[in-house]
Protein backbone atom coordinates (compact mmCIF):
# COMPACT_ATOMS: atom_id res chain seq x y z
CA UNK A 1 22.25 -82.07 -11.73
CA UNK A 2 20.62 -81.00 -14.70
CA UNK A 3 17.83 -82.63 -16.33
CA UNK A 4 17.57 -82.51 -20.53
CA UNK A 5 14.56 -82.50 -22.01
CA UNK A 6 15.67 -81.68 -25.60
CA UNK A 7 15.36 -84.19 -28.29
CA UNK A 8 18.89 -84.36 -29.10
CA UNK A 9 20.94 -87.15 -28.15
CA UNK A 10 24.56 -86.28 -28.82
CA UNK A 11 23.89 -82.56 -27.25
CA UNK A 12 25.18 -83.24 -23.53
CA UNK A 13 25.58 -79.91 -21.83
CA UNK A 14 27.81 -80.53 -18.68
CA UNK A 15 29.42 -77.06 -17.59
CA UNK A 16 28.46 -73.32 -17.34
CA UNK A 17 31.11 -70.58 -17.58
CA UNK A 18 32.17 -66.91 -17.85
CA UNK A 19 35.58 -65.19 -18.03
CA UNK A 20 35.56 -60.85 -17.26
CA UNK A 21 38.15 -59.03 -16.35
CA UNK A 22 41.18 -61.93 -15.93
CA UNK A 23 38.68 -63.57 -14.10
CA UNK A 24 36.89 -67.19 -15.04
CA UNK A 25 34.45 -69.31 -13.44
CA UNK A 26 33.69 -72.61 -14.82
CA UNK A 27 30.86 -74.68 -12.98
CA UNK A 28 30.35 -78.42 -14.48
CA UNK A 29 27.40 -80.75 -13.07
CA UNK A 30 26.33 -84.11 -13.94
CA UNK A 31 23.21 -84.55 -16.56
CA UNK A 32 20.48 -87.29 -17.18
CA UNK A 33 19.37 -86.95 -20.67
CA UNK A 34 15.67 -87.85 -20.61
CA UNK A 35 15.29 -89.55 -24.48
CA UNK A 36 17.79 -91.58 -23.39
CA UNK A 37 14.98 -93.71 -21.46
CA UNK A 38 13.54 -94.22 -25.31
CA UNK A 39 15.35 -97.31 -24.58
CA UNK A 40 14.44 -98.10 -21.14
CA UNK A 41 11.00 -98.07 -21.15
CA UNK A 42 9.90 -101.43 -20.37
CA UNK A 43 12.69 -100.50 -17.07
CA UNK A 44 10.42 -97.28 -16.51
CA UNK A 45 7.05 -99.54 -16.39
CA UNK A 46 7.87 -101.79 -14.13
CA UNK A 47 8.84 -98.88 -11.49
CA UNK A 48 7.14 -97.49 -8.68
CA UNK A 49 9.16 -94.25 -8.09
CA UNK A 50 6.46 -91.59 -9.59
CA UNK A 51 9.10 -89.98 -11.67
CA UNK A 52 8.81 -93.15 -14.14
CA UNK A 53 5.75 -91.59 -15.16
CA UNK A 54 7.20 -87.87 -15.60
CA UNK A 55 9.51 -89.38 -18.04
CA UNK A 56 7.23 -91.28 -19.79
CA UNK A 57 4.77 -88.26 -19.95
CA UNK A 58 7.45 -86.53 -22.05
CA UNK A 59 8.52 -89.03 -23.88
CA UNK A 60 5.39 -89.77 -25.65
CA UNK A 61 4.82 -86.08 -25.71
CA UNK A 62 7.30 -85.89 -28.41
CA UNK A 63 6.64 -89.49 -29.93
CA UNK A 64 3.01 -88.41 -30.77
CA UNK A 65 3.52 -84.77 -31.42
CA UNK A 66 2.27 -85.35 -35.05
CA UNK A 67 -0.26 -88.47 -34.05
CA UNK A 68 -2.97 -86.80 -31.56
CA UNK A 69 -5.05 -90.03 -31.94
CA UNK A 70 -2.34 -92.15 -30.87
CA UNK A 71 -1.38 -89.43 -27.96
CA UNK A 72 -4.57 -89.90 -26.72
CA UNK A 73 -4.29 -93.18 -26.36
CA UNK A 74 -1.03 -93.36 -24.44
CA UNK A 75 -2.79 -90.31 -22.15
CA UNK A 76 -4.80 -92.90 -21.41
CA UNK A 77 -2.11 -95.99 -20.95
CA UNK A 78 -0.60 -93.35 -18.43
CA UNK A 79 -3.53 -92.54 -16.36
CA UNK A 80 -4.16 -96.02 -16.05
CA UNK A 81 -0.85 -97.29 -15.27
CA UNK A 82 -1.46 -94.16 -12.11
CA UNK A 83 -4.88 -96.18 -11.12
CA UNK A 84 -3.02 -99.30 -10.79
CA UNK A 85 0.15 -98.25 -8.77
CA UNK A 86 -1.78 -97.43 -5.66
CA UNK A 87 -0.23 -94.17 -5.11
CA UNK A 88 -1.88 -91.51 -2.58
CA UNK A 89 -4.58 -89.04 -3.88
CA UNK A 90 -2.47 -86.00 -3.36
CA UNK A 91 0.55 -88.23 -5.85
CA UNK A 92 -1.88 -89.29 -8.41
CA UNK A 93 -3.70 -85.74 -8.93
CA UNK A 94 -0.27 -83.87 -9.34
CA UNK A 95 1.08 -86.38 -11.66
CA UNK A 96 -2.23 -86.39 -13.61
CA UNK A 97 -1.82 -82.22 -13.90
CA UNK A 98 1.44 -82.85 -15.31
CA UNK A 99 0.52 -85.73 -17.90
CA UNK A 100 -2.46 -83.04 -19.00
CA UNK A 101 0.03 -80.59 -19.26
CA UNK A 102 2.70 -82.95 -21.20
CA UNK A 103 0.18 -84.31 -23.72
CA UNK A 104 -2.57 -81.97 -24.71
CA UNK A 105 -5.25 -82.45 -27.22
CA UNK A 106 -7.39 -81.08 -29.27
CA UNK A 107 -11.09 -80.69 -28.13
CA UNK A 108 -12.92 -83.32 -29.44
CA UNK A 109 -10.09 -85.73 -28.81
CA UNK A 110 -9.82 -84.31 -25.11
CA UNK A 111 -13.87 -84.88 -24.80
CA UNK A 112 -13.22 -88.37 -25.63
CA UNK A 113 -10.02 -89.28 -23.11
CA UNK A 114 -12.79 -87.74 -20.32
CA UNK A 115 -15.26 -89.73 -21.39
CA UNK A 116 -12.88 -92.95 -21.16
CA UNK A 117 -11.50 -91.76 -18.30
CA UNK A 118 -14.94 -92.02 -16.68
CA UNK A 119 -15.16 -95.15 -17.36
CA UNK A 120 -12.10 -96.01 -15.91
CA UNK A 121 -12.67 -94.52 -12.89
CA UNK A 122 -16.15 -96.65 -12.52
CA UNK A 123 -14.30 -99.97 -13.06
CA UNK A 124 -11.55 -99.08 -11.21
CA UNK A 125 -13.69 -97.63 -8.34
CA UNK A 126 -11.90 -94.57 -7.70
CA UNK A 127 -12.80 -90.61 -8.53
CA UNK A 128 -9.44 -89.26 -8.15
CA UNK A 129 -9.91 -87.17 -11.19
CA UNK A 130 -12.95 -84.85 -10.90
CA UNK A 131 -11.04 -81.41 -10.31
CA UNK A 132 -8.66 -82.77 -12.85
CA UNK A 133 -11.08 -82.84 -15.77
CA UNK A 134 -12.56 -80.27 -14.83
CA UNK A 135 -9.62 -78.42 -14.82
CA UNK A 136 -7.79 -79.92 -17.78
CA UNK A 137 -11.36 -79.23 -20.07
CA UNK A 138 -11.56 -75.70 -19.02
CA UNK A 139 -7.71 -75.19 -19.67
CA UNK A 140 -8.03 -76.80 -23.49
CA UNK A 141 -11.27 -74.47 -23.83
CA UNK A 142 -9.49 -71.20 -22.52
CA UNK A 143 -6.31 -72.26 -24.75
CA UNK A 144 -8.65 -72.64 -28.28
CA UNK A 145 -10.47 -69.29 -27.18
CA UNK A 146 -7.64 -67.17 -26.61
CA UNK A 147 -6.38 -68.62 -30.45
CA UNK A 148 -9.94 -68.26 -31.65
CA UNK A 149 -10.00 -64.46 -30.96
CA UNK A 150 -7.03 -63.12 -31.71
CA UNK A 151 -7.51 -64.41 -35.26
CA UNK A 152 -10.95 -63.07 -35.51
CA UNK A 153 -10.13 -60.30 -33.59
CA UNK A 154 -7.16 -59.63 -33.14
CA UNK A 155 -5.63 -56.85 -31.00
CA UNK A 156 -9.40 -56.42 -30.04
CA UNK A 157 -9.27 -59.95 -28.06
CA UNK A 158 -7.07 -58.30 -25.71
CA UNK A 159 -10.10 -56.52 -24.28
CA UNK A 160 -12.18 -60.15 -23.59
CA UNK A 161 -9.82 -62.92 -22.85
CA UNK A 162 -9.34 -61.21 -19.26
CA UNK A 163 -13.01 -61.16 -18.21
CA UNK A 164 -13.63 -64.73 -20.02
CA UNK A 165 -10.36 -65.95 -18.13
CA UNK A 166 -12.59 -65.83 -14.63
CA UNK A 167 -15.45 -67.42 -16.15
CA UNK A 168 -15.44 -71.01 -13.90
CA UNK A 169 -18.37 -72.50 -15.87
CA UNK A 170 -17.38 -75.15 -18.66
CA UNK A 171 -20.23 -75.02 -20.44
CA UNK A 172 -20.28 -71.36 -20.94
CA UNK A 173 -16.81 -71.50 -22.04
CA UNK A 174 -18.05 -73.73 -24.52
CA UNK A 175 -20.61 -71.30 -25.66
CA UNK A 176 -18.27 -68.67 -26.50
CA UNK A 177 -15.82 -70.57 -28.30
CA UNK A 178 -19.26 -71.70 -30.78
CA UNK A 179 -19.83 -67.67 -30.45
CA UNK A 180 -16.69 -66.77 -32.19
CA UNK A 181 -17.52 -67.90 -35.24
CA UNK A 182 -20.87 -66.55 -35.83
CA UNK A 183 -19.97 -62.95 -33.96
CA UNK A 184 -19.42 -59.88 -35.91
CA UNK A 185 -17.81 -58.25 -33.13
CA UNK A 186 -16.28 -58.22 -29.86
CA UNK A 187 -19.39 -56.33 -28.18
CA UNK A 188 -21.65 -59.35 -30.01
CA UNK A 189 -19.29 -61.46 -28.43
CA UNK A 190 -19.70 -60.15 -24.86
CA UNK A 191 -23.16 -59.97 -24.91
CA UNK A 192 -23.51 -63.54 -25.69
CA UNK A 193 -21.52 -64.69 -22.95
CA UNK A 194 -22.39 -62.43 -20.52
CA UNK A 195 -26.56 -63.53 -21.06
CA UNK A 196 -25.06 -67.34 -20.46
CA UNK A 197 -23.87 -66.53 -17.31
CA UNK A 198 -26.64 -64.62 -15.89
CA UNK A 199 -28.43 -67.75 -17.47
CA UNK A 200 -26.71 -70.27 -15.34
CA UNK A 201 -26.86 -68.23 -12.16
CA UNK A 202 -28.49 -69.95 -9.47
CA UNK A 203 -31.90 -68.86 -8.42
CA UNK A 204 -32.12 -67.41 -5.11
């Protein structure tokens, strides 16, 4: 079976071939077209089989694409809807990795759907998502560094994003994307985030 995630509903792909020397093979499978659920949506709420939510992930992945307010909103609807359906720890943290994946924000939008997310967890009673934020903040901060650097930098950024790529610690990832701006250079650069990390080093 193959699964379609393209936005184009008449394109239906149903066989794979090749001919070579006289020869031809000619393999054809059975598809499920994903935007097709566009129309089955209130079908995909009311289900329990996790998959509901991988298709809804993706489908508002490409409804908001140009609306990052409103995708942070149905980030949100999503994670919920998880919280609700009861399903085991190990279900609900790989599902919320893949709606952070699907719909990504900005950073000061992503700040926010933490924050709320916070709050959902303390009326909903449950801390299912701790590695997940922290994971899903440090991801959005590594992608907006990488993009800050190569266009200050450019080919120079190369020589950084490697060393800043092991860097755990949110909030000195959070110092060096500030840093970009102000430094001159890549060695300012380095020298800035290597005296945060020797700052937040525990004492012994």
């Amino acid at each position: 079976m193959a699964v379609l995630g393209d936005e184009r509903a008449n394109w239906r792909s149903n066989q794979f071939g090749y001919e070579l020397f006289g020869c031809r093979v000619n393999f054809q499978f059975p598809v499920i077209k994903l935007v097709d659920y566009g129309q089955r949506l209130s079908e995909l709420e009311s289900s329990c089989n996790p998959f509901a939510t991988v298709v809804m992930a993706h489908l508002k992945a490409i409804e908001t694409r140009d609306n990052r307010v409103e995708r942070k909103q149905q980030k949100l609807v999503l994670v919920r809807r998880l919280y609700e359906q009861g399903f085991e720890r190990e279900d609900v943290l790989n599902l919320l990795a893949f709606i952070d994946w699907m719909l990504t924000l900005p950073l000061d939008l992503e700040r926010e759907f933490q924050h709320e997310v916070e709050q959902l967890e303390a009326e909903q009673r449950m801390h299912y998502v701790t590695s997940f934020e922290r994971s899903g903040i440090r991801l959005g901060l590594l992608k907006g560094i990488s993009l800050g650097l190569k266009l200050k930098f450019g080919s120079q950024e190369q020589n950084l994003l490697p060393e800043i790529e092991q860097i755990e610690d949110v909030s000195v990832l959070e110092t060096i994307l500030s840093a970009i701006e102000t430094s001159s250079n890549v060695s300012q650069l380095r020298q800035i985030y290597q005296s945060s990390t020797t700052d937040t080093q525990p004492e012994v």
